[in-house]
Protein backbone atom coordinates (compact mmCIF):
# COMPACT_ATOMS: atom_id res chain seq x y z
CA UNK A 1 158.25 133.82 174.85
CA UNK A 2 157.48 131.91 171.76
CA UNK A 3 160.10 129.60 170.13
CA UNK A 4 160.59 132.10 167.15
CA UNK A 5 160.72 135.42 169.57
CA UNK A 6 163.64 132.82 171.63
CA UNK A 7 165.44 132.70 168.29
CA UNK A 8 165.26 136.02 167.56
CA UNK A 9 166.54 137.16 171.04
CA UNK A 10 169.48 134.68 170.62
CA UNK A 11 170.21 135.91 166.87
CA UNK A 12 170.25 139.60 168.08
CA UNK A 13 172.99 138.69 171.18
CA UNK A 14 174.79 136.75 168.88
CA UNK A 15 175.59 139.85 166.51
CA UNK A 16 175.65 141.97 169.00
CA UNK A 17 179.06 139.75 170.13
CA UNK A 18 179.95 139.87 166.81
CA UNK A 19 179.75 143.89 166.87
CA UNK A 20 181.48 144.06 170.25
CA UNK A 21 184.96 141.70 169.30
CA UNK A 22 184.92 144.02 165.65
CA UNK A 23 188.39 145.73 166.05
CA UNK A 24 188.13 148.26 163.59
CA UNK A 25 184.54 149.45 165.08
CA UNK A 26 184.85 153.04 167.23
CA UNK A 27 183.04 152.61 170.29
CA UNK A 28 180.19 155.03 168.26
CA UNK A 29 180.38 152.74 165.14
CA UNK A 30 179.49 149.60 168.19
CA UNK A 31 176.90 151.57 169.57
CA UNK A 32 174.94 152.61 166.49
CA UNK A 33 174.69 148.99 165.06
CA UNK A 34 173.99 147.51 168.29
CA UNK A 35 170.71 150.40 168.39
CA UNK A 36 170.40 149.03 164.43
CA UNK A 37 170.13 145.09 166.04
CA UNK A 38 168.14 146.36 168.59
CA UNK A 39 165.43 148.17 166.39
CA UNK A 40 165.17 145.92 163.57
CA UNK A 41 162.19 143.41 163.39
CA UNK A 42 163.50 140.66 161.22
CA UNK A 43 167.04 139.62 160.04
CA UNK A 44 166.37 140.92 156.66
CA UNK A 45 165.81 144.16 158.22
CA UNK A 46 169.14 144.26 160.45
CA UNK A 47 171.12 143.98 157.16
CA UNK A 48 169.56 146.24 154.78
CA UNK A 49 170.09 148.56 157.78
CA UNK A 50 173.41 147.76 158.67
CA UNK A 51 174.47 148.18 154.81
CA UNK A 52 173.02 151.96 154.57
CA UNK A 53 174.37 152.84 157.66
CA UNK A 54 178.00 151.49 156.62
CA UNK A 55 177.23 153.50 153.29
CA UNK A 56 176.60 156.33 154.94
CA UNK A 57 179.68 156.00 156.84
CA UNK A 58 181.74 155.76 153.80
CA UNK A 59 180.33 158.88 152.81
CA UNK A 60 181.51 161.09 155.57
């Protein structure tokens, strides 16, 4: 793994923990933005998706 790839894997865990102690996340909420961490290619990326998707939630 390159040094930036290394980053990127350790940025992606790190809000992953962030997701996992969120109180007032459902177990679904978790599991979508974990899949949202998971898919997105840069950090720019993660947070225009994460901001939709809570968007979308408000929504419902």
């Amino acid at each position: 793994m390159t040094e930036k790839e290394l980053q990127e894997h350790a940025f992606k865990e790190l809000l992953k923990k962030v997701v996992d102690n969120g109180q007032n996340y459902t177990e679904k909420m978790k599991s979508d933005l974990k899949e949202i961490i998971d898919h997105g290619k840069s950090p720019e990326e993660i947070c225009e998706a994460t901001l939709a998707y809570f968007a979308m939630c408000r929504w419902q």
